[in-house]
Protein backbone atom coordinates (compact mmCIF):
# COMPACT_ATOMS: atom_id res chain seq x y z
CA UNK A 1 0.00 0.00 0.00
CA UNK A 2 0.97 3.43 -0.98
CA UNK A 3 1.74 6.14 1.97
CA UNK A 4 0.58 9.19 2.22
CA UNK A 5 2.87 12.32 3.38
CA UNK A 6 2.13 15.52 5.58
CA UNK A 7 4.92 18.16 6.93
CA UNK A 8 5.02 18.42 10.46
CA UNK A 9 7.18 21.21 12.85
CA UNK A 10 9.49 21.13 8.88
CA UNK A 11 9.98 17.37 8.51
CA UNK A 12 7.76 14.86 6.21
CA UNK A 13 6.68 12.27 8.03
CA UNK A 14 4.15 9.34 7.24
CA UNK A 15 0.60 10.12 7.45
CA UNK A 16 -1.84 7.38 6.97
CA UNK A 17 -2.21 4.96 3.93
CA UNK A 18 -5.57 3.64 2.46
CA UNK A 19 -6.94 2.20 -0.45
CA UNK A 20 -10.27 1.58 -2.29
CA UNK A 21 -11.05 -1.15 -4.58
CA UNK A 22 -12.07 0.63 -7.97
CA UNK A 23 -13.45 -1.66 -10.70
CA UNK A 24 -11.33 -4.85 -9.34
CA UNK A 25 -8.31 -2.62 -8.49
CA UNK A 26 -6.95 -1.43 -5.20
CA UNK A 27 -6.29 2.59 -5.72
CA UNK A 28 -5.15 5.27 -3.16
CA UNK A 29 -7.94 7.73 -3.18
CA UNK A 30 -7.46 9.34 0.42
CA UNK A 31 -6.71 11.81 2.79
CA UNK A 32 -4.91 12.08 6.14
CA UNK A 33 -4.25 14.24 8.53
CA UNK A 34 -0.93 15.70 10.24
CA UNK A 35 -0.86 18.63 13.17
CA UNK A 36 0.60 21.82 11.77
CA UNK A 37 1.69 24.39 14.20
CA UNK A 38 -0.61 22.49 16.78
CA UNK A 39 -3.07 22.42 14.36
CA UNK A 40 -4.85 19.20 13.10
CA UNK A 41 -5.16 19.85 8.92
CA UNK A 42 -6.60 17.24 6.20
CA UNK A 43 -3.21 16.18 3.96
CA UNK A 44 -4.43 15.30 0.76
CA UNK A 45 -2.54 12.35 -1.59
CA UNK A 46 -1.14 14.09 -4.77
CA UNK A 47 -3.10 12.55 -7.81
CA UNK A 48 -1.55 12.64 -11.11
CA UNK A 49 -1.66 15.96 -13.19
CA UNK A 50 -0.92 15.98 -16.96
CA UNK A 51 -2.14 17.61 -20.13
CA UNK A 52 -2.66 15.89 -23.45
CA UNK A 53 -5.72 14.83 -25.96
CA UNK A 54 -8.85 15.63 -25.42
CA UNK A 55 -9.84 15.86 -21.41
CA UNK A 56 -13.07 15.37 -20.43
CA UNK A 57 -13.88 14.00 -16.38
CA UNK A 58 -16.67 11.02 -15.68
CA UNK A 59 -17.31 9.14 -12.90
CA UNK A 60 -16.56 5.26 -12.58
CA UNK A 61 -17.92 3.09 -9.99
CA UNK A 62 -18.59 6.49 -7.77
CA UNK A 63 -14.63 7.26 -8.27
CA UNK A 64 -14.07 10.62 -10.04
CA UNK A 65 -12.07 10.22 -13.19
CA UNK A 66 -9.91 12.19 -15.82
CA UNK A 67 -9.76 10.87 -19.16
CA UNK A 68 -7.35 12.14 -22.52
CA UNK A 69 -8.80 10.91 -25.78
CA UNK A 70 -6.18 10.98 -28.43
CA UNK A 71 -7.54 10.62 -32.05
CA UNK A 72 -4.12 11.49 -33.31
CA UNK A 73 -0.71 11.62 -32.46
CA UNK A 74 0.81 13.66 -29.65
CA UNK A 75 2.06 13.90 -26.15
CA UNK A 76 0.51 13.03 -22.17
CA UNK A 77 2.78 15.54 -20.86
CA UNK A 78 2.73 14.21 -16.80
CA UNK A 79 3.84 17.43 -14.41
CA UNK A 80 3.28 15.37 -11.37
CA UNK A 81 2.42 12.07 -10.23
CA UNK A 82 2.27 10.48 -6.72
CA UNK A 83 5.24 7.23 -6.46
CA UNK A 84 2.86 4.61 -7.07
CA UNK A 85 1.36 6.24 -9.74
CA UNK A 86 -0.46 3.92 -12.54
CA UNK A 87 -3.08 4.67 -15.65
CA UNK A 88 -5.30 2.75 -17.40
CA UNK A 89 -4.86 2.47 -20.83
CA UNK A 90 -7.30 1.80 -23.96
CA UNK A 91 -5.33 1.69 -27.51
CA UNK A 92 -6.76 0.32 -30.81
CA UNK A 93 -4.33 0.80 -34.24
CA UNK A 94 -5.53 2.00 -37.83
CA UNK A 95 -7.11 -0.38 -39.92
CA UNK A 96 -5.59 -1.54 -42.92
CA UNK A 97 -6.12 -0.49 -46.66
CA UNK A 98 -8.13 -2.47 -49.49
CA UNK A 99 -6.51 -3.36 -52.59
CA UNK A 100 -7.32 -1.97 -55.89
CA UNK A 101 -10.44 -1.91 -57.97
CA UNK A 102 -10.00 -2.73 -62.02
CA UNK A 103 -12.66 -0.87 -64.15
CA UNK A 104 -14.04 -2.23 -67.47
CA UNK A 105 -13.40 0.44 -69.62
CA UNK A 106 -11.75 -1.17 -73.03
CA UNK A 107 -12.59 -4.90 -71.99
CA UNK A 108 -15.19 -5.55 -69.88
CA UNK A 109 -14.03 -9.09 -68.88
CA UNK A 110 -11.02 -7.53 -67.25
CA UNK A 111 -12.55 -5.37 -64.01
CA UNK A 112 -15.47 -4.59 -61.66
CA UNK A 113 -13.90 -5.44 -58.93
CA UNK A 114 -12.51 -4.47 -55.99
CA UNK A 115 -9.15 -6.04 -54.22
CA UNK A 116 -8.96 -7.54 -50.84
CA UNK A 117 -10.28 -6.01 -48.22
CA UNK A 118 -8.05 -4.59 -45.17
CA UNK A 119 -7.82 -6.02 -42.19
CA UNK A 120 -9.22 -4.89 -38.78
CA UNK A 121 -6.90 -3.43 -35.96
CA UNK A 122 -5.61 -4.84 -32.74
CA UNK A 123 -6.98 -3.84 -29.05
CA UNK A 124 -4.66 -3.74 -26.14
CA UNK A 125 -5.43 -3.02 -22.45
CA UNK A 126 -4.05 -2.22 -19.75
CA UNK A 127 -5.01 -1.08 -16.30
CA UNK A 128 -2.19 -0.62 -13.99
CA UNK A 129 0.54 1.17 -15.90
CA UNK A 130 3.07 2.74 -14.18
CA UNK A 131 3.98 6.04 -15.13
CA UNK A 132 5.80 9.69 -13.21
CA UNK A 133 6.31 12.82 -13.60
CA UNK A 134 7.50 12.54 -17.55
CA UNK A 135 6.48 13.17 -21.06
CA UNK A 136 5.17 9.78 -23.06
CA UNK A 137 4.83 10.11 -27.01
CA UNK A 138 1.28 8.99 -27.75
CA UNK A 139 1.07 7.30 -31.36
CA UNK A 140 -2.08 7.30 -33.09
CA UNK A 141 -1.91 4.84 -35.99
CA UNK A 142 -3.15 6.09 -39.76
CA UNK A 143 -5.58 3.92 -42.06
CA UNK A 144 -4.17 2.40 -44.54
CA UNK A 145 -5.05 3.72 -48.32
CA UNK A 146 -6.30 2.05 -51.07
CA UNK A 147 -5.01 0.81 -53.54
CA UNK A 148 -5.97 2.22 -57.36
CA UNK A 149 -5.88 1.28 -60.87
CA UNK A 150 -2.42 1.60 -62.82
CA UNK A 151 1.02 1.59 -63.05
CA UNK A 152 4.08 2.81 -60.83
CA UNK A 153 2.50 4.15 -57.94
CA UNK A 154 -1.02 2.94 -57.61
CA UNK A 155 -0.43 1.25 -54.17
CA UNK A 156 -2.10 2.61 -51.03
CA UNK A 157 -0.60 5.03 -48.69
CA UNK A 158 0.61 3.00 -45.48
CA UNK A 159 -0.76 4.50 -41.83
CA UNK A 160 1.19 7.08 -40.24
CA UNK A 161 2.96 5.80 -36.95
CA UNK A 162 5.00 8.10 -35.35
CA UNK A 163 8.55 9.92 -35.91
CA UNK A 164 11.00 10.27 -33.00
CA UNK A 165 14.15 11.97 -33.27
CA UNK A 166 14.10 11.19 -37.41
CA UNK A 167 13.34 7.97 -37.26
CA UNK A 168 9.68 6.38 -38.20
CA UNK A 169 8.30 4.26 -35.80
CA UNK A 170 4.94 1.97 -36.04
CA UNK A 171 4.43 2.71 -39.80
CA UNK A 172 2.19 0.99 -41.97
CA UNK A 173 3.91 0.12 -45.23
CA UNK A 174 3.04 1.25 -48.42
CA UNK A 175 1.04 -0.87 -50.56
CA UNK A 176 2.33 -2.42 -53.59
CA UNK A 177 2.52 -1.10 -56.76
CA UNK A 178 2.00 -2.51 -60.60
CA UNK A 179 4.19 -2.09 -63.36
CA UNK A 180 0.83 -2.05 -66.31
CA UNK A 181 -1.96 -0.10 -66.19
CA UNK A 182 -4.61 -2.49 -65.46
CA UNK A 183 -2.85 -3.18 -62.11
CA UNK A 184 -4.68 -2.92 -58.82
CA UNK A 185 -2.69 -1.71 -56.59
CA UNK A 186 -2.22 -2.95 -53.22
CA UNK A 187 -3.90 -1.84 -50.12
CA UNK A 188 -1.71 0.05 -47.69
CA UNK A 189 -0.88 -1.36 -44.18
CA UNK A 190 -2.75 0.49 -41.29
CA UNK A 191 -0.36 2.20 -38.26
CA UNK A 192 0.00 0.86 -34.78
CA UNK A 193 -1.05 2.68 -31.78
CA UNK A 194 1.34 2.99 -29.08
CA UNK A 195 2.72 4.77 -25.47
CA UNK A 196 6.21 5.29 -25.70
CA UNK A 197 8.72 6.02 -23.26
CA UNK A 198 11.84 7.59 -25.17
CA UNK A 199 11.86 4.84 -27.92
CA UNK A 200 10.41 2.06 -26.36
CA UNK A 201 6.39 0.95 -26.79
CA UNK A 202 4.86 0.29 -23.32
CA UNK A 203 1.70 -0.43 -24.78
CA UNK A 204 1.06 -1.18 -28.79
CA UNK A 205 -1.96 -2.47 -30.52
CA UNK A 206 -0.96 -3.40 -33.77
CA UNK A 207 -2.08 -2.02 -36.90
CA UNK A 208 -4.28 -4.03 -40.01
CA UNK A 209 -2.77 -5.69 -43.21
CA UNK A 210 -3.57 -4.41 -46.51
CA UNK A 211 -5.57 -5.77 -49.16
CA UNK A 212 -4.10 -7.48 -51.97
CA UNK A 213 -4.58 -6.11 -55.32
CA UNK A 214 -6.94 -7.57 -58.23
CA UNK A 215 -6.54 -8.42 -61.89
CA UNK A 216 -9.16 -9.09 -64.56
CA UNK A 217 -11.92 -9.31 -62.25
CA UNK A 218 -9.57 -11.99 -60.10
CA UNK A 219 -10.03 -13.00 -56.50
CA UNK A 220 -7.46 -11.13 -54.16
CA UNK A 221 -6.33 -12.23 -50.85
CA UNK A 222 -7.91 -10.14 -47.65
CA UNK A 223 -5.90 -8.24 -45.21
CA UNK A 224 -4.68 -9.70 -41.57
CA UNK A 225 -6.06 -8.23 -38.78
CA UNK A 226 -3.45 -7.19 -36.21
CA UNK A 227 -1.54 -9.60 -34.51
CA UNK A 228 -2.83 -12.28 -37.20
CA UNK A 229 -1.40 -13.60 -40.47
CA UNK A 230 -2.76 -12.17 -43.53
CA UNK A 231 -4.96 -14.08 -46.00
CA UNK A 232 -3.63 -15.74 -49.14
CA UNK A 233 -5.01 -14.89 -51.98
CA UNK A 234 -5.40 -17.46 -55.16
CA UNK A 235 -2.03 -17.80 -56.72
CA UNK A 236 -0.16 -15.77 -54.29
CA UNK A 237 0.43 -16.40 -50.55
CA UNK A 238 -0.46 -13.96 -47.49
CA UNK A 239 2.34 -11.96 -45.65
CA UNK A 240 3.29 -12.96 -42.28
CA UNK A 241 2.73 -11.74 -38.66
CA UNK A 242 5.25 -9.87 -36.82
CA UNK A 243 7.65 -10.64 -40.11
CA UNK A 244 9.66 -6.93 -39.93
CA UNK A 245 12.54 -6.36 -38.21
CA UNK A 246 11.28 -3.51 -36.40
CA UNK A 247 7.85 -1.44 -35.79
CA UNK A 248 7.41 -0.76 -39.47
CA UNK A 249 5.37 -3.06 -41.83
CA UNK A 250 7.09 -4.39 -44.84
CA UNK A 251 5.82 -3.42 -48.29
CA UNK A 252 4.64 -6.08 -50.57
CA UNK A 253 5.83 -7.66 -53.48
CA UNK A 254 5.70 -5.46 -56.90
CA UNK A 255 4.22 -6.96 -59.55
CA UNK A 256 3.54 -6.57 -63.39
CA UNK A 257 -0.61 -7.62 -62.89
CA UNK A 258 -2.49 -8.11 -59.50
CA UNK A 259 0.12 -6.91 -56.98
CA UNK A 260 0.13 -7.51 -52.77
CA UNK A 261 -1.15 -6.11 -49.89
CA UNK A 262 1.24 -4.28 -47.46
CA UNK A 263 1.86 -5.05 -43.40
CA UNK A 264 0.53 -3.03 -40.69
CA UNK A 265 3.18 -1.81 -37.81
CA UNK A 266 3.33 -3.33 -34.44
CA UNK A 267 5.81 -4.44 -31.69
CA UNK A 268 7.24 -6.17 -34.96
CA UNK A 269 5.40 -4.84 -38.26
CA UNK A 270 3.55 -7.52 -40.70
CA UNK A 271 5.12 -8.69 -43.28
CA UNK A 272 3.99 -7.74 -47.22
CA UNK A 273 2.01 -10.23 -49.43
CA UNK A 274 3.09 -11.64 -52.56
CA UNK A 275 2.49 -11.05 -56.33
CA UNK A 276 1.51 -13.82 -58.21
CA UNK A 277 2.40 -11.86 -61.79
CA UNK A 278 -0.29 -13.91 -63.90
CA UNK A 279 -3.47 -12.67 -65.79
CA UNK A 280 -6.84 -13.35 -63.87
CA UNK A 281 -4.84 -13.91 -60.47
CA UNK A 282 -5.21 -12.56 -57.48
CA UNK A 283 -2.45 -11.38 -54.83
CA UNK A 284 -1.73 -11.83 -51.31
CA UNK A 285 -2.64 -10.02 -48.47
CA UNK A 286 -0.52 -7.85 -46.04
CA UNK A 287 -0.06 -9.03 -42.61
CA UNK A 288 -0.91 -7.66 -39.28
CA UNK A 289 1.64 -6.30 -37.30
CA UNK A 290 1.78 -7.81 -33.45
CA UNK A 291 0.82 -6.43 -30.48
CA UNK A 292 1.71 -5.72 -26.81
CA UNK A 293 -0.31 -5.01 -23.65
CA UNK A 294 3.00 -3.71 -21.52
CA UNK A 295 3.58 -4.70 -18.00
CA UNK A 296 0.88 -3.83 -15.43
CA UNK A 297 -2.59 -4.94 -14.25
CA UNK A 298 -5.62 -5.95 -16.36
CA UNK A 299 -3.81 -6.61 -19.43
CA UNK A 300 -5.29 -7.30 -22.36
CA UNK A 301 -4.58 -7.86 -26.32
CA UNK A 302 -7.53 -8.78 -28.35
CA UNK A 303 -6.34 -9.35 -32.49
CA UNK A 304 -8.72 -7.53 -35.37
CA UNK A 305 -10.20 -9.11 -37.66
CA UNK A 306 -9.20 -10.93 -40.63
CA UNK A 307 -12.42 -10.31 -43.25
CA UNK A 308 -13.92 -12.90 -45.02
CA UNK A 309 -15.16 -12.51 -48.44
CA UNK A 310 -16.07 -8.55 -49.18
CA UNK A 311 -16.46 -7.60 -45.33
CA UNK A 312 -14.23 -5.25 -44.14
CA UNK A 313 -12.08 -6.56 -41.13
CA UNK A 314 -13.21 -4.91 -37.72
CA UNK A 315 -11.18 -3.93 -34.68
CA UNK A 316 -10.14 -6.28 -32.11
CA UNK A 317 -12.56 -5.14 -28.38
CA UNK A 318 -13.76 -6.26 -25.29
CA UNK A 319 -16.60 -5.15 -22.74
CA UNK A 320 -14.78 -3.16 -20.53
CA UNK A 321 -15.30 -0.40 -21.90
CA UNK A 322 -17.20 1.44 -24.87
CA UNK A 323 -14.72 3.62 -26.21
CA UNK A 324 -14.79 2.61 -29.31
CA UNK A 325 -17.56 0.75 -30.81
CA UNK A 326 -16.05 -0.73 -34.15
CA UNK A 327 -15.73 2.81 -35.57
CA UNK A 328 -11.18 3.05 -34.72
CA UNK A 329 -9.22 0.49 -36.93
CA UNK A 330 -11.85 -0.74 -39.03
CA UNK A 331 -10.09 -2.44 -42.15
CA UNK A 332 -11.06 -0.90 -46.14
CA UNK A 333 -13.73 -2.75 -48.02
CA UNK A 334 -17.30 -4.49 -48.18
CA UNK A 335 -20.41 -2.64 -48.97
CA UNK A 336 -20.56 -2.86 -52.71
CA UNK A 337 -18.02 -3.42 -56.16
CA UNK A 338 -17.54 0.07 -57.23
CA UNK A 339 -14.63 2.44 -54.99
CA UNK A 340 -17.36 4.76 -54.43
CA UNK A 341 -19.43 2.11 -52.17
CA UNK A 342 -16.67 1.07 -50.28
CA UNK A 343 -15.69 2.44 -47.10
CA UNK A 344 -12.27 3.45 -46.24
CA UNK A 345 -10.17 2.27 -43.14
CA UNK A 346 -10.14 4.12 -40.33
CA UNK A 347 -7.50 5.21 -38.00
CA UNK A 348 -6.81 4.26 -34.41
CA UNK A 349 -7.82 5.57 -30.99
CA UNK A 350 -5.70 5.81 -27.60
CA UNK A 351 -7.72 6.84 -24.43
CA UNK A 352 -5.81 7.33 -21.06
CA UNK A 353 -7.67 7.12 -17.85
CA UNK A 354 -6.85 7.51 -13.91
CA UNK A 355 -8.80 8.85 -10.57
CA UNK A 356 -8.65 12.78 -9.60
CA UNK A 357 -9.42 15.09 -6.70
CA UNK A 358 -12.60 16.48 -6.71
């Protein structure tokens, strides 16, 4: 149990220590009391101060709260924080990217239809994270792009991560590109979501896999969801979890016809699909990246979605809390043929949590 601290006749001295058990957790929410110049006064225990996201306050279980929504990148800038200081932490990545749609104009047998779809993001919880009186880099992951129709750089945009010090971390890659115009292009990885401390992720849910591109109306492979493989497609073979050497996803394999899907980031990124290079043949998928839930309490990782025919993958969840709803790191695709019907991925979401003073 955590103490509390009062100053008494110019010396510190140990006050009183008590806890409350807040949704299955034992917090210190108290006071004490210390005599001041012979005067009994109510001590309070410091409660964590920072800035950062969107703040809003709520009340959980009858315990006041303070809660930073983050829908994109930026900093939980901690001024103070008591020495057993925890939050509780909600991330989801950015979904990933569909591959490309072939049109008919010229020969109708050779489009009217879309690529894979992208797959759905990670979830990772946790509810005892220890933090102090520092600055953590918040990374929001991007959705992955789309992939369009033609040559040389027709593959999707990958999801932003985040760039410390010059260097990219958590990156979705870029999606493949064709070398002839009838190429779809394939779908861009989505970003992972993360808390970082310097360089290192405390917390990252992983972002989606890109869609593999199509060919002549072929059948392309659908993106993983995080922390999963990604889906073959016919002729060419899905990329693989966690396959990067770092927090970036790996780009797919260029190809003269249907080209692949690209990897989300994560912990490790996802690795890229690959390119069949045939007529009427589709291409793999991008993988997800994987995921970590950090050291703490209540920990949690729960993988997106891998889509199945023209769905789009949805974001990994759980009941705890209702954040989210499916809307962060939903994967590209479903809901018709044509790139106009189709919805785009969506990026991530990190909410931050802990009790407050009232």
């Amino acid at each position: 149990m955590a103490n509390t601290y009062g100053k008494a006749s110019g010396t510190f001295r140990n006050i009183t220590t008590i806890k409350a058990k807040v949704s299955g957790t034992w917090r210190d929410v108290v006071t004490g009391y210390a005599k001041v110049s012979g005067v009994w006064k109510p001590i309070y225990y410091s409660f964590i101060q920072a800035t950062g996201g969107s703040i809003s306050d709520t009340t959980i279980g009858g315990v006041p709260y303070r809660v930073h929504t983050f829908t994109s990148s930026g900093t939980l800038s901690i001024s103070s924080a008591p020495p057993t200081a925890t939050i509780e932490a909600f991330l989801w990545g950015g979904g990933g990217g569909y591959g490309g749609f072939t049109d008919t104009s010229g020969d109708p047998g050779r489009g009217g239809r879309n690529g894979g779809s992208g797959g759905g993001a990670a979830y990772a919880r946790n509810l005892g994270l220890a933090v102090s009186a520092e600055n953590l880099t918040i990374c929001v992951g991007g959705g992955g792009g789309r992939g369009v129709l033609g040559a040389n750089s027709n593959g999707g945009a990958g999801g932003a991560g985040v760039d410390i010090g010059g260097t990219n971390y958590y990156f979705g890659a870029t999606g493949a590109y064709g070398t002839v115009p009838f190429s779809g292009g394939g779908g861009g990885g989505g970003g992972a979501s993360a808390i970082i401390r310097g360089t290192s992720g405390l917390i990252v849910a992983a972002g989606g896999g890109g869609g593999g591109g199509n060919e002549r109306r072929s059948l392309a492979g659908n993106g993983g969801g995080g922390n999963l493989n990604g889906t073959a497609g016919a002729g060419g073979s899905g990329g693989t979890a966690g396959a990067s050497g770092n927090t970036n996803g790996l780009q797919g394999q260029i190809g003269p016809h249907s080209v692949a899907g690209s990897g989300g980031g994560g912990v490790k990124g996802g690795g890229g699909g690959t390119s069949p290079g045939g007529d009427f043949v589709g291409a793999g998928a991008g993988a997800g990246g994987t995921s970590t839930a950090g050291t703490g309490t209540g920990t949690n990782v729960v993988n997106g979605v891998t889509p199945s025919g023209n769905d789009a993958g949805t974001p990994g969840d759980d009941s705890y809390t209702s954040y989210n709803g499916g809307v962060y790191g939903k994967g590209g695709g479903g809901g018709g043929t044509t790139p106009a019907s189709v919805p785009q991925s969506t990026g991530g979401l990190v909410v931050i949590r802990y009790p407050i003073q009232t």
